[in-house]
N, C-alpha and C. Protein backbone atom coordinates (compact mmCIF):
# COMPACT_ATOMS: atom_id res chain seq x y z
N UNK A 1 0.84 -1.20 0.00
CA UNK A 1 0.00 0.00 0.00
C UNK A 1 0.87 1.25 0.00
N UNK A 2 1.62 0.91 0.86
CA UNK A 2 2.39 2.07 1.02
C UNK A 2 3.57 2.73 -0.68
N UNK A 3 4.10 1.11 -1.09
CA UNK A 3 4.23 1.36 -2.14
C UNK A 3 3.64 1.96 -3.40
N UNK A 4 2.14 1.35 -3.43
CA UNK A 4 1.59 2.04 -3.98
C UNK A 4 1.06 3.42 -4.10
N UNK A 5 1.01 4.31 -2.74
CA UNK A 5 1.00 5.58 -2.71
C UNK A 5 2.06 6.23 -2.97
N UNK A 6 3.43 5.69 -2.58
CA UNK A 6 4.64 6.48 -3.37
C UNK A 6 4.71 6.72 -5.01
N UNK A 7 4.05 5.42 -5.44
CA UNK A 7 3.78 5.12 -6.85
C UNK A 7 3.11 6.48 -7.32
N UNK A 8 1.83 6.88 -6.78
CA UNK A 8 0.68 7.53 -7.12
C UNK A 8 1.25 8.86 -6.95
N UNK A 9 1.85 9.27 -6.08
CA UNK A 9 2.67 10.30 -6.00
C UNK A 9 3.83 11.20 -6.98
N UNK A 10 4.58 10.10 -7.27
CA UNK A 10 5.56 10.36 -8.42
C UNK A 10 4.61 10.31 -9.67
N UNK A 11 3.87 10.30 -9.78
CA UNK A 11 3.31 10.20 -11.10
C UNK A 11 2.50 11.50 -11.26
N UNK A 12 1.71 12.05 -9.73
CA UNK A 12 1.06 13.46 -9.74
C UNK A 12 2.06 14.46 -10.24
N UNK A 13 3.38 14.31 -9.77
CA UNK A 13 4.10 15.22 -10.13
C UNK A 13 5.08 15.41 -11.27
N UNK A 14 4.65 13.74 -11.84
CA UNK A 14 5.33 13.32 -13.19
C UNK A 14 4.38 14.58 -14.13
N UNK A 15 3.00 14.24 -13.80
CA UNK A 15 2.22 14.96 -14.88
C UNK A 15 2.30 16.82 -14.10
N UNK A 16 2.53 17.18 -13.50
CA UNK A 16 2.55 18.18 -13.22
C UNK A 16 3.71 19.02 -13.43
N UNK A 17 4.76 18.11 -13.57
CA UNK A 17 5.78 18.96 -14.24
C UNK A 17 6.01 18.74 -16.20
N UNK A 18 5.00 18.37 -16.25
CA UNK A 18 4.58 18.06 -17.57
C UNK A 18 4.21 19.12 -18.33
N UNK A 19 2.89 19.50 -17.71
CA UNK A 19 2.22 20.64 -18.01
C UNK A 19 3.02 21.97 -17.52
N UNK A 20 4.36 22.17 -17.24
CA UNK A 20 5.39 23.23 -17.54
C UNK A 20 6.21 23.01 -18.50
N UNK A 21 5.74 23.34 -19.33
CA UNK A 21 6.59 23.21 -20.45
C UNK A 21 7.69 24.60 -20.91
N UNK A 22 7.58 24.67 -21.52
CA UNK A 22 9.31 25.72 -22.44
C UNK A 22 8.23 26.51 -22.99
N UNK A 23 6.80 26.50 -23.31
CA UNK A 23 6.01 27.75 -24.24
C UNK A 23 6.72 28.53 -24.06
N UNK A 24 6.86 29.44 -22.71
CA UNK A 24 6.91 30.65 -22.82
C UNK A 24 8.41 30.68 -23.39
N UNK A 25 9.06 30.09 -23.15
CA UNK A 25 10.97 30.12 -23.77
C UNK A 25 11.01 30.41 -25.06
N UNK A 26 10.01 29.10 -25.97
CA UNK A 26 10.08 29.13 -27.08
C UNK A 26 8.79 30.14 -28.38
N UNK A 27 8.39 31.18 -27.61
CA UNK A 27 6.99 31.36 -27.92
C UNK A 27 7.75 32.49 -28.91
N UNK A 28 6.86 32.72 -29.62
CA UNK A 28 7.37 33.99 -30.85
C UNK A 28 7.06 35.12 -30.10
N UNK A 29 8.40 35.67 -30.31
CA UNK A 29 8.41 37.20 -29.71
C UNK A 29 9.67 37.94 -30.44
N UNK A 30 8.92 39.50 -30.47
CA UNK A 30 10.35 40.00 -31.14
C UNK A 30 11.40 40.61 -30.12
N UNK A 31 12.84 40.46 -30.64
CA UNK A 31 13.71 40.78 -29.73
C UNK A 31 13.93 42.81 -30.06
N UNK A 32 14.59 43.30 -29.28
CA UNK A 32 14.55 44.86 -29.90
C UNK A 32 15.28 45.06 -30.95
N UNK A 33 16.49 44.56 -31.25
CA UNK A 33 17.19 44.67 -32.10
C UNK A 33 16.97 43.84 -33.69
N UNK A 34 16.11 42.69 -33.56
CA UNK A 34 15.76 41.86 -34.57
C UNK A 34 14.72 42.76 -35.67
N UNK A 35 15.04 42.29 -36.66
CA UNK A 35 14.14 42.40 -37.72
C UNK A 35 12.67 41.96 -37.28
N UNK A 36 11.23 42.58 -37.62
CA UNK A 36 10.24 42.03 -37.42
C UNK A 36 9.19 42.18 -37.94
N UNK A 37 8.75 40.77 -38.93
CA UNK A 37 7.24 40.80 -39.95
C UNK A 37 6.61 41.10 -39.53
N UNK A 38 6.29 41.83 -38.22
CA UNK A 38 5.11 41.75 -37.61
C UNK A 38 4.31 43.58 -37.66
N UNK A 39 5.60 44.20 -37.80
CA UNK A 39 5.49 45.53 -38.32
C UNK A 39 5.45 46.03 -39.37
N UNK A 40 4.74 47.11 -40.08
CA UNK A 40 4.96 47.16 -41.35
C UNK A 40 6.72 48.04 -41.77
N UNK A 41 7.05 48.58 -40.62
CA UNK A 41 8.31 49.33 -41.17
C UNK A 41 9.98 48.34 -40.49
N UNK A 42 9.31 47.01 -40.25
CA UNK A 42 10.14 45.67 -40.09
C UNK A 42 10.85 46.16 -38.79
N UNK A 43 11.20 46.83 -38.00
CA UNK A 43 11.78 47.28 -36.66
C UNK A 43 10.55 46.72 -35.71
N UNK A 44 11.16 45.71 -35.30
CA UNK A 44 10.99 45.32 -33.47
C UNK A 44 10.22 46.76 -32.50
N UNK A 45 11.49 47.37 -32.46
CA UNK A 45 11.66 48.59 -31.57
C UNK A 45 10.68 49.78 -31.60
N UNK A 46 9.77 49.77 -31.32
CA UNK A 46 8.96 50.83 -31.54
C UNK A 46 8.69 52.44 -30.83
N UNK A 47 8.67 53.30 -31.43
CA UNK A 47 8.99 54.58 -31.16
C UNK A 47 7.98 54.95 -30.18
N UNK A 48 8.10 56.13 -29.14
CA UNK A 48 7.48 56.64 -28.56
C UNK A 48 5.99 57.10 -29.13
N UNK A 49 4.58 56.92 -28.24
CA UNK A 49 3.73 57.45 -29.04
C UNK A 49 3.54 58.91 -28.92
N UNK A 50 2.99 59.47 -29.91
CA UNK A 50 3.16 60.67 -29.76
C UNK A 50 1.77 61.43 -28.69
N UNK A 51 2.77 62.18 -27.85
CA UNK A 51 2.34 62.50 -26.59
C UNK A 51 2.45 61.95 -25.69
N UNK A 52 3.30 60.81 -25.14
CA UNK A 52 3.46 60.57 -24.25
C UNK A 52 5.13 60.94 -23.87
N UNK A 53 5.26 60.44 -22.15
CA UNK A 53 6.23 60.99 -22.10
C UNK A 53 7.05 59.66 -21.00
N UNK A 54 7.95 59.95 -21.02
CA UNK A 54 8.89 58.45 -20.30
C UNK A 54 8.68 59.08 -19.11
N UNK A 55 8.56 58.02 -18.14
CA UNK A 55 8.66 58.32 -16.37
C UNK A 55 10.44 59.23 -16.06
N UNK A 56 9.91 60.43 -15.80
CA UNK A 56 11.39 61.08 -14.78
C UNK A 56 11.67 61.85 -16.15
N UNK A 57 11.17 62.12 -17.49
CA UNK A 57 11.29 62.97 -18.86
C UNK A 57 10.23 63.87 -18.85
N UNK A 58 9.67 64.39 -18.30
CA UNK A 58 8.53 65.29 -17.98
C UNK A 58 9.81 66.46 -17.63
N UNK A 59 9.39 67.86 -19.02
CA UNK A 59 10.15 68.86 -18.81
C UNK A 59 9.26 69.92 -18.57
N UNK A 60 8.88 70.19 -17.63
CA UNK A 60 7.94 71.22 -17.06
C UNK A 60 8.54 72.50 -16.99
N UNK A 61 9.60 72.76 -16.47
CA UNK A 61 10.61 74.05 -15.98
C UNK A 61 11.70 74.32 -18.02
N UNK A 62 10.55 75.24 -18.82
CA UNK A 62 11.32 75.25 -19.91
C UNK A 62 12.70 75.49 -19.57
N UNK A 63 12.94 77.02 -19.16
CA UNK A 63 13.82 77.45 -19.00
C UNK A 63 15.75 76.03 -18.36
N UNK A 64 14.83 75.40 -17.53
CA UNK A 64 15.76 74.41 -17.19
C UNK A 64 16.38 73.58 -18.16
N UNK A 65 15.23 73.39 -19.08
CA UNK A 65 15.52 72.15 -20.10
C UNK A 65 16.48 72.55 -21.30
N UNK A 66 16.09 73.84 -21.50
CA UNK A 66 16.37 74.44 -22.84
C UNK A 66 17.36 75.62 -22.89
N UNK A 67 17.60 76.19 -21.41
CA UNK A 67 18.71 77.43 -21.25
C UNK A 67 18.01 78.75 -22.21
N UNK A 68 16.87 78.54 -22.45
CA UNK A 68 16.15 79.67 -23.50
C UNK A 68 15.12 80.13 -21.84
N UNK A 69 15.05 81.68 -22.11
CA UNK A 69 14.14 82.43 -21.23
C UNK A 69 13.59 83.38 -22.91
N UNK A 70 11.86 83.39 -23.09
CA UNK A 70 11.42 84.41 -24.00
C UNK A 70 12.40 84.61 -25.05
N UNK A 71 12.85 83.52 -25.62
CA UNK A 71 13.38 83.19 -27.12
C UNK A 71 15.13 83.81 -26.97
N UNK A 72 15.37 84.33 -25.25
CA UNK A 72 16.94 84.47 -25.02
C UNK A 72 17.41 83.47 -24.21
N UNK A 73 18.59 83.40 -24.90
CA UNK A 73 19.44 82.87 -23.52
C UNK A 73 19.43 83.34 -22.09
N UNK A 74 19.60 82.24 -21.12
CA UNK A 74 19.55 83.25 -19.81
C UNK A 74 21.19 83.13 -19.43
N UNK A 75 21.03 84.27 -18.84
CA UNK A 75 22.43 84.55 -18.19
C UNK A 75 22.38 84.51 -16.70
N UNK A 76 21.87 83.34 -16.19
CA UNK A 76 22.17 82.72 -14.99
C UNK A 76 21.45 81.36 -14.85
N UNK A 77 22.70 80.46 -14.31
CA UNK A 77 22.30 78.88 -14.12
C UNK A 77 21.05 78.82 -13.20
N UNK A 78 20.12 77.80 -13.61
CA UNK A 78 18.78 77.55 -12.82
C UNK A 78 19.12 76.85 -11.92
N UNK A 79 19.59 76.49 -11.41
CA UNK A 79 20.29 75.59 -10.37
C UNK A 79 21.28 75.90 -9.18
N UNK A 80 20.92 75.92 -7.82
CA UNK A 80 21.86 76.31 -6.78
C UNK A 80 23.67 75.89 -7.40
N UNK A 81 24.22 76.69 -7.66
CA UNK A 81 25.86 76.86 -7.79
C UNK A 81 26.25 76.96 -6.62
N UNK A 82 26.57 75.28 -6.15
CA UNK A 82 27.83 75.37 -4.90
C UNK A 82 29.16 74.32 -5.21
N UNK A 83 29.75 74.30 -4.13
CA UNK A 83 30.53 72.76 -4.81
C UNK A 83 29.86 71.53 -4.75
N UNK A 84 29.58 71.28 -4.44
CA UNK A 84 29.49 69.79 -5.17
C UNK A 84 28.55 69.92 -6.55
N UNK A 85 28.29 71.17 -7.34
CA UNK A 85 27.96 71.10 -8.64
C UNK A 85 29.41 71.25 -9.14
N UNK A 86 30.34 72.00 -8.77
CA UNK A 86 31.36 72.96 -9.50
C UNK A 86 32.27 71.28 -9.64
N UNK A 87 32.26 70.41 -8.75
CA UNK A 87 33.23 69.78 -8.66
C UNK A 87 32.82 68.32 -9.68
N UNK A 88 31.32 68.12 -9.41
CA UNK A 88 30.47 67.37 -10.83
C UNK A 88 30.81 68.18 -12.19
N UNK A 89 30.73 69.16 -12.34
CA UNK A 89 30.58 69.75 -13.25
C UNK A 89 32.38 69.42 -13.97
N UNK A 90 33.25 69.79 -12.95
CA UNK A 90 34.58 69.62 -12.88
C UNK A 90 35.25 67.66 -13.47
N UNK A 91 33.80 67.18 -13.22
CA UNK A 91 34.29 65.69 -13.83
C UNK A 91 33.85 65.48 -14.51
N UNK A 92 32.80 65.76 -15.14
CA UNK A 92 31.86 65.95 -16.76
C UNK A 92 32.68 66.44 -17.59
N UNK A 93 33.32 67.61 -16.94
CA UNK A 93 34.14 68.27 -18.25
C UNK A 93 35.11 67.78 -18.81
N UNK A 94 35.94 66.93 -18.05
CA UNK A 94 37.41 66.37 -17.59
C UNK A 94 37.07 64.89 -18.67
N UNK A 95 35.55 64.25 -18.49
CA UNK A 95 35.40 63.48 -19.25
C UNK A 95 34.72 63.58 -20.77
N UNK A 96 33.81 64.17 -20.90
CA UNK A 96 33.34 64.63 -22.16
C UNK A 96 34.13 66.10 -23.09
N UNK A 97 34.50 66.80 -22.07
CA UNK A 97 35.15 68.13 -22.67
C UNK A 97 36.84 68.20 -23.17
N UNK A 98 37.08 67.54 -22.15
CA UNK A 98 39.06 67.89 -22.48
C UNK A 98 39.77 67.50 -24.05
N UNK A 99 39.08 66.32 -24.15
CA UNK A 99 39.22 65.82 -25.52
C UNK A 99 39.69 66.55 -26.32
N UNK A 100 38.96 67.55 -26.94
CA UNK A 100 38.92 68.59 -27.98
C UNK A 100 39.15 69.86 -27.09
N UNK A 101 38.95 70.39 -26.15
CA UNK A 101 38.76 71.76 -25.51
C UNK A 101 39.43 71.92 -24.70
N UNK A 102 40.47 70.66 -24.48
CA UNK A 102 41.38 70.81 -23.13
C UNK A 102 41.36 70.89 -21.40
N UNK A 103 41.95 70.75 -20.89
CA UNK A 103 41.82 70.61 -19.59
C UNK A 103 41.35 72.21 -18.85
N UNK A 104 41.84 73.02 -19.23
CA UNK A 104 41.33 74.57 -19.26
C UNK A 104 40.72 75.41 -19.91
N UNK A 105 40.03 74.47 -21.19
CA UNK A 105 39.34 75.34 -22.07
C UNK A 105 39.68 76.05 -22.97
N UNK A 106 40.86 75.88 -23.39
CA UNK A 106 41.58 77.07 -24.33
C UNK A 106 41.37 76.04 -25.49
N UNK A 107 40.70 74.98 -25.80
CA UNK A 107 41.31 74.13 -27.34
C UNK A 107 42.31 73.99 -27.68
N UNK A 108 42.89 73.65 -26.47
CA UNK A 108 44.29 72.56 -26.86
C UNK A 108 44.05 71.30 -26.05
N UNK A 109 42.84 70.48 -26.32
CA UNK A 109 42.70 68.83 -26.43
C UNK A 109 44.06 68.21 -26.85
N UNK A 110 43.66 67.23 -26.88
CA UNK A 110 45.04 66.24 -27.45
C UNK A 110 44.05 65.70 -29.30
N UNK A 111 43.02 66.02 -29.18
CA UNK A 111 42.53 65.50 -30.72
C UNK A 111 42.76 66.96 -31.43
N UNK A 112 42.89 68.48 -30.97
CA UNK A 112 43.50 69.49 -31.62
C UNK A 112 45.02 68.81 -31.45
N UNK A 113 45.54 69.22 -30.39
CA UNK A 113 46.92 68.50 -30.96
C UNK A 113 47.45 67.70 -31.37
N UNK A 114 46.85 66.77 -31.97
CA UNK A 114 47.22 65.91 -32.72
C UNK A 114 46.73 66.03 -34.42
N UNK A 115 46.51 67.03 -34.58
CA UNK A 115 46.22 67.37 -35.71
C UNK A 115 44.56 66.72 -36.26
N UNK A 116 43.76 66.60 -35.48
CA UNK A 116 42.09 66.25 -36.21
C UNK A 116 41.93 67.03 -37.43
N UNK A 117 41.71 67.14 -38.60
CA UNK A 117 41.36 68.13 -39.26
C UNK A 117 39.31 68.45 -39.02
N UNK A 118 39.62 69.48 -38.70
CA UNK A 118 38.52 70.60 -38.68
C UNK A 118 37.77 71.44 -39.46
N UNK A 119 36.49 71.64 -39.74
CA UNK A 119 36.35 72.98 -40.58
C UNK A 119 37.00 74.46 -39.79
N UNK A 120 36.58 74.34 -38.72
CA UNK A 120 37.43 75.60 -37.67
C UNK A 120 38.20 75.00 -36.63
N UNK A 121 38.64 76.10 -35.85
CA UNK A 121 39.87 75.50 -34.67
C UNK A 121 38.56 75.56 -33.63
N UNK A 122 39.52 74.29 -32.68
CA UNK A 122 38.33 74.30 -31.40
C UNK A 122 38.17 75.31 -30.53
N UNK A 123 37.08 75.09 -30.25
CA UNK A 123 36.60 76.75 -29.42
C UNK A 123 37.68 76.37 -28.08
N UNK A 124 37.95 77.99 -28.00
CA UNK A 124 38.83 77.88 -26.78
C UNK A 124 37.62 79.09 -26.27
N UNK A 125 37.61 79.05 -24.78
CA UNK A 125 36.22 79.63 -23.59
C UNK A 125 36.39 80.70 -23.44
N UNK A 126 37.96 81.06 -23.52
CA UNK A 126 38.85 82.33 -22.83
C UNK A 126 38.59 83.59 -23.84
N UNK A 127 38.40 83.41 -25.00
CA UNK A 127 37.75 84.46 -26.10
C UNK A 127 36.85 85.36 -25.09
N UNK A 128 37.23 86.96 -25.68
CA UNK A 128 36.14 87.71 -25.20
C UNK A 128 34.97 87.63 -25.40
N UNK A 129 34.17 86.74 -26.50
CA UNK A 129 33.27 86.76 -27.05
C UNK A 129 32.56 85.42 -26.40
N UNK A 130 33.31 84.56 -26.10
CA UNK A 130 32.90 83.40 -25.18
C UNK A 130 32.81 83.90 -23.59
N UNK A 131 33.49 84.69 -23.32
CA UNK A 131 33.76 84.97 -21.71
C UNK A 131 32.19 85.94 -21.48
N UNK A 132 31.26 86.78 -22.71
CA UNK A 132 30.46 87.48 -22.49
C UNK A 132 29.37 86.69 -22.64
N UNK A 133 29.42 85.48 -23.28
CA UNK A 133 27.89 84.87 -23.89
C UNK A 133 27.43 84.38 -22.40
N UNK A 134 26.08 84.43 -22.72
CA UNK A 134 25.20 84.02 -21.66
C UNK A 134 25.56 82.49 -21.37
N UNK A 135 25.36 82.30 -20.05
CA UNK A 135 24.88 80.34 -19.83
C UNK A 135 24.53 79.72 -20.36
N UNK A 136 23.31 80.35 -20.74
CA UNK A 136 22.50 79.56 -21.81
C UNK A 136 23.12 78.89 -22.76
N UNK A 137 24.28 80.02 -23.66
CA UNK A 137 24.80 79.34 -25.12
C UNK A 137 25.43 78.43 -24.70
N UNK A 138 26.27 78.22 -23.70
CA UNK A 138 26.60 76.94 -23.28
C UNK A 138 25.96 75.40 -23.40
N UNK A 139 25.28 75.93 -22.86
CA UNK A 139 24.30 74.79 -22.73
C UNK A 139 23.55 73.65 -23.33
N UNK A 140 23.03 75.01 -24.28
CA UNK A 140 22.37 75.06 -25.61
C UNK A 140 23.69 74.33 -26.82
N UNK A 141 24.40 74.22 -26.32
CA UNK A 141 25.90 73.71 -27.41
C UNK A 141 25.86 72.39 -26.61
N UNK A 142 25.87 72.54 -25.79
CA UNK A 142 26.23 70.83 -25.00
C UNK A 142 24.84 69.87 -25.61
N UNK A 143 23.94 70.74 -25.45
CA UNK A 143 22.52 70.14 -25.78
C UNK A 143 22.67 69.65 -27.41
N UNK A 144 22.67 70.22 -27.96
CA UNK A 144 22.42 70.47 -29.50
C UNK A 144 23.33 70.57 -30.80
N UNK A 145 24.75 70.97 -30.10
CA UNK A 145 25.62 70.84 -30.65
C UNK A 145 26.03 71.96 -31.25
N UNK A 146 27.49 72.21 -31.62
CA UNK A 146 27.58 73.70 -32.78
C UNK A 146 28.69 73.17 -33.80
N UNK A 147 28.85 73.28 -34.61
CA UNK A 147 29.66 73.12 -35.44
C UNK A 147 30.20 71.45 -35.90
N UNK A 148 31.26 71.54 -35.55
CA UNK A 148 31.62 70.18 -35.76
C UNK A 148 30.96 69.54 -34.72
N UNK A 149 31.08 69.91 -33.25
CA UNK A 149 30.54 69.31 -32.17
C UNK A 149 29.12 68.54 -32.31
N UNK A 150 29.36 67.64 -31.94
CA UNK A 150 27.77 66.97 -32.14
C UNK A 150 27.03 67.25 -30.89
N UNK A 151 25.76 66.78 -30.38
CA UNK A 151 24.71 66.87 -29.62
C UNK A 151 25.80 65.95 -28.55
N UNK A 152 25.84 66.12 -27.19
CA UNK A 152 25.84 65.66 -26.18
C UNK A 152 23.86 65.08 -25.44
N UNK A 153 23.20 65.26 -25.92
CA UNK A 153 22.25 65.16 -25.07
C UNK A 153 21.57 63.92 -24.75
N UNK A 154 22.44 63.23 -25.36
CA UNK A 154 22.56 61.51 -25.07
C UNK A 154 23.02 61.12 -23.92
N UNK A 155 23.94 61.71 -23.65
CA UNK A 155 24.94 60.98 -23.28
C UNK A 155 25.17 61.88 -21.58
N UNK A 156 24.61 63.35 -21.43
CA UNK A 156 24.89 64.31 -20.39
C UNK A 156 23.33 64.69 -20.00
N UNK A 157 22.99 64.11 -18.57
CA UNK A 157 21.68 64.73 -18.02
C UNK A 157 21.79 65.97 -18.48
N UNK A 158 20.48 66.81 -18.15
CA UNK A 158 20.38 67.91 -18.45
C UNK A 158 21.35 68.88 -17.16
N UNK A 159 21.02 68.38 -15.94
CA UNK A 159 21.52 68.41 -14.60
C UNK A 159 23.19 69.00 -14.73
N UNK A 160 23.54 67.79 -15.36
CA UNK A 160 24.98 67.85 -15.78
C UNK A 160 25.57 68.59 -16.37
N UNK A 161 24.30 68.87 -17.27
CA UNK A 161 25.01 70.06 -18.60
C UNK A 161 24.99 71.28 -17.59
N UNK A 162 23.99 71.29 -16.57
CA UNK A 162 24.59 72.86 -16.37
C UNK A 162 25.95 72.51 -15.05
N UNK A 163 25.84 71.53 -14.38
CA UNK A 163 27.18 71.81 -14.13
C UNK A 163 28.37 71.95 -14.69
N UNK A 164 28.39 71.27 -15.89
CA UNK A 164 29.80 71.68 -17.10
C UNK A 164 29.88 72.62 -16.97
N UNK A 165 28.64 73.52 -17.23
CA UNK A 165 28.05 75.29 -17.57
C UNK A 165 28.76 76.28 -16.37
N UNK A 166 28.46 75.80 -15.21
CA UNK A 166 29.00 76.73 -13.80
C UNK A 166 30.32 76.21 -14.04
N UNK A 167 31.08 75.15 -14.27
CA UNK A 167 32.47 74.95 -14.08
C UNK A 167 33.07 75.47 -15.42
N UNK A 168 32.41 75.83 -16.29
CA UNK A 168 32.91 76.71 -17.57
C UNK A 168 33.38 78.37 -17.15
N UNK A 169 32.37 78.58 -16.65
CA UNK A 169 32.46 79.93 -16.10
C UNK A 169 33.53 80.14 -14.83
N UNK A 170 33.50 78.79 -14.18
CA UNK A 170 34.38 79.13 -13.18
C UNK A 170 35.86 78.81 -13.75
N UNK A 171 36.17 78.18 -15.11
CA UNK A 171 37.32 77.83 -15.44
C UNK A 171 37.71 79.54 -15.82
N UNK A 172 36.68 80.18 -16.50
CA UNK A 172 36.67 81.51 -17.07
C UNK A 172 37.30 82.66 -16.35
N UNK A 173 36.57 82.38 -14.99
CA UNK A 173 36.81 83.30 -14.05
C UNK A 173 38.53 82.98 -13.54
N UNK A 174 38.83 81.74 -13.60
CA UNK A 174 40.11 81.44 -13.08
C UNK A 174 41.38 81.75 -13.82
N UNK A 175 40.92 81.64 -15.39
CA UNK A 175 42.01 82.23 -16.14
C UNK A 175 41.88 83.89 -16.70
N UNK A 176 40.90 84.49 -16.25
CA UNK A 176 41.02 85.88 -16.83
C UNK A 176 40.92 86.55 -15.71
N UNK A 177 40.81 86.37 -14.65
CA UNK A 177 40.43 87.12 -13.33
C UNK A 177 41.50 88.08 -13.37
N UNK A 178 41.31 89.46 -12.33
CA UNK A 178 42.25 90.54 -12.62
C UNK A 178 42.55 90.73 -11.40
N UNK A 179 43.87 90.86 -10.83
CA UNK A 179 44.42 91.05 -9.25
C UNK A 179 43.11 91.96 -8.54
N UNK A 180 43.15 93.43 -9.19
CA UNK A 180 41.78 94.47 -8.56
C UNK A 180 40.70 93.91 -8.42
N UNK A 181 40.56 92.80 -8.80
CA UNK A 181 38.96 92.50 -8.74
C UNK A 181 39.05 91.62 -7.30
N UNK A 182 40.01 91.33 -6.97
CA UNK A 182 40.17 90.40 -5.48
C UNK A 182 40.26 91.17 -4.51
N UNK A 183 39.64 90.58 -3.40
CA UNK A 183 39.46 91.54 -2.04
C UNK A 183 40.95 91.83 -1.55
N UNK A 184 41.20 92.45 -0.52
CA UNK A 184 42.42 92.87 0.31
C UNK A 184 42.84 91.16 0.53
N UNK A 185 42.29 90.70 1.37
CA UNK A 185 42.77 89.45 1.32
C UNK A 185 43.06 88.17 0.88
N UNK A 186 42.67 88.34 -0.37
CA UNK A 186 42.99 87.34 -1.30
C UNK A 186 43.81 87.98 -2.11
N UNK A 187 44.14 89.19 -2.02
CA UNK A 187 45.62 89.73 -2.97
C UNK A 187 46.85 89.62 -1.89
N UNK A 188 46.60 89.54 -0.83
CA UNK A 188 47.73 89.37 0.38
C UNK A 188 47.83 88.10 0.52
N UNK A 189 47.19 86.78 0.44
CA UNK A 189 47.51 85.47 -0.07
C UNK A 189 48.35 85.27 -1.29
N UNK A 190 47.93 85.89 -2.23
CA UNK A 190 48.67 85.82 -3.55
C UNK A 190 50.28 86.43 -3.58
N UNK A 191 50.68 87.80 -2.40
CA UNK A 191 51.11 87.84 -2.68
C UNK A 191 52.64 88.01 -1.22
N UNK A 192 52.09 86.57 -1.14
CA UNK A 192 52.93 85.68 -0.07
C UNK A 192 54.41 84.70 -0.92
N UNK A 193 55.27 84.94 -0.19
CA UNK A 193 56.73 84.60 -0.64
C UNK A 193 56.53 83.21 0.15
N UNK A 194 56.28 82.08 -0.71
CA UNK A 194 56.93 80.96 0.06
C UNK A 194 57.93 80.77 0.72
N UNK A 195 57.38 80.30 1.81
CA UNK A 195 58.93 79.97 2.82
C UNK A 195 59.67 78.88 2.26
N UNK A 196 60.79 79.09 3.03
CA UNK A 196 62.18 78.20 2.58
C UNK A 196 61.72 77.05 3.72
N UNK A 197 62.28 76.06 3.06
CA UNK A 197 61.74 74.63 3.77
C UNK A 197 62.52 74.56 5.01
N UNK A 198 62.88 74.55 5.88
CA UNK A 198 63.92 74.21 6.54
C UNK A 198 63.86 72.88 7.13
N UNK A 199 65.23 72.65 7.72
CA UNK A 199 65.88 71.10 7.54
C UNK A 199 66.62 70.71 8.81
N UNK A 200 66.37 69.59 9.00
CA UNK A 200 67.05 69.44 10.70
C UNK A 200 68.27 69.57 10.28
N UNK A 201 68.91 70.13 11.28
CA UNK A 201 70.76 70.18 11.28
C UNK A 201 71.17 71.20 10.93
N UNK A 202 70.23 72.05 10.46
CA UNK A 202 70.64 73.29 9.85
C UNK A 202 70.66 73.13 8.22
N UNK A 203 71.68 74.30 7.56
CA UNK A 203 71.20 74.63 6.18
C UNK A 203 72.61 73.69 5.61
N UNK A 204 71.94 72.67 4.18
CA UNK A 204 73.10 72.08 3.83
C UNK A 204 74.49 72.82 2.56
């Protein structure tokens, strides 16, 4: 008897793992990247419908998204400027920017120095004409692209782009700044004589 209920047993679960089969493994489905009859324009991958919007892509705050205020640029970042933007901003640049624009912004990258051919030379920041443009154009270049430069907006939150943006300006401020424009005490830092190291035993 007893045998026979072990019997009856293995067999409930003979047929019960029966009826799990592989369907779903083997069932027709398209992959994203595959070709697919099932569409008329043969892409798997199907595009956003129009009007909707992806969860956390909702751009409510134009001005944020777009660096445009009433069809201008604005000339101030929408975003609290402290450090820990300046210093994000400072590793965005270091990774997407130096390339071509250099570690300080002047366009001396290592793909300018190495000879890339160009329709123009890479923008260097330090130009008077760069040092006056609003935030915005910044931005609006990281976004969209200018020239040879292609669109970053793949690849750089929007977030990000304006920290590039504040650490642009602050690279700006660091290479054109003018002694007069610094308080009493930051020109009396500057203009401190390093001390001589001194050395046990006296001077050799």
């Amino acid at each position: 008897m007893r045998l026979l209920r072990l019997g009856l047993g293995c067999a409930a679960i003979g047929l019960l793992l029966a009826g799990c089969n592989t369907d779903m493994w083997v069932q027709q489905k398209s992959h994203p990247l595959d070709k697919s009859d099932f569409f008329p324009d043969g892409q798997a991958s199907r595009p956003l419908l129009q009007g909707t919007i992806a969860r956390g892509h909702l751009r409510a705050d134009a001005v944020f998204f777009t660096g445009i205020d009433n069809g201008k640029w604005v000339d101030k970042i929408p975003t609290e400027v402290n450090m820990d933007l300046l210093k994000r901003g400072q590793e965005r640049f270091d990774i997407y920017c130096t390339p071509c624009h250099g570690r300080l912004g002047d366009g001396e990258g290592m793909i300018a120095k190495r000879g890339f051919k160009l329709k123009r030379p890479v923008g260097n920041i330090h130009t008077d004409r760069l040092r006056k443009m609003p935030v915005g154009h910044f931005y609006d270049v990281i976004t969209n692209g200018y020239g040879a430069m292609y669109s970053y907006a793949s690849r750089i939150e929007p977030k990000d782009r304006w920290a590039i943006v504040a650490y642009i300006r602050a690279l700006q401020l660091s290479q054109n700044v003018k002694a007069t424009d610094l308080t009493s005490e930051q020109q009396a830092k500057l203009n401190e004589k390093p001390q001589a190291e001194s050395h046990e035993g006296g001077a050799h």
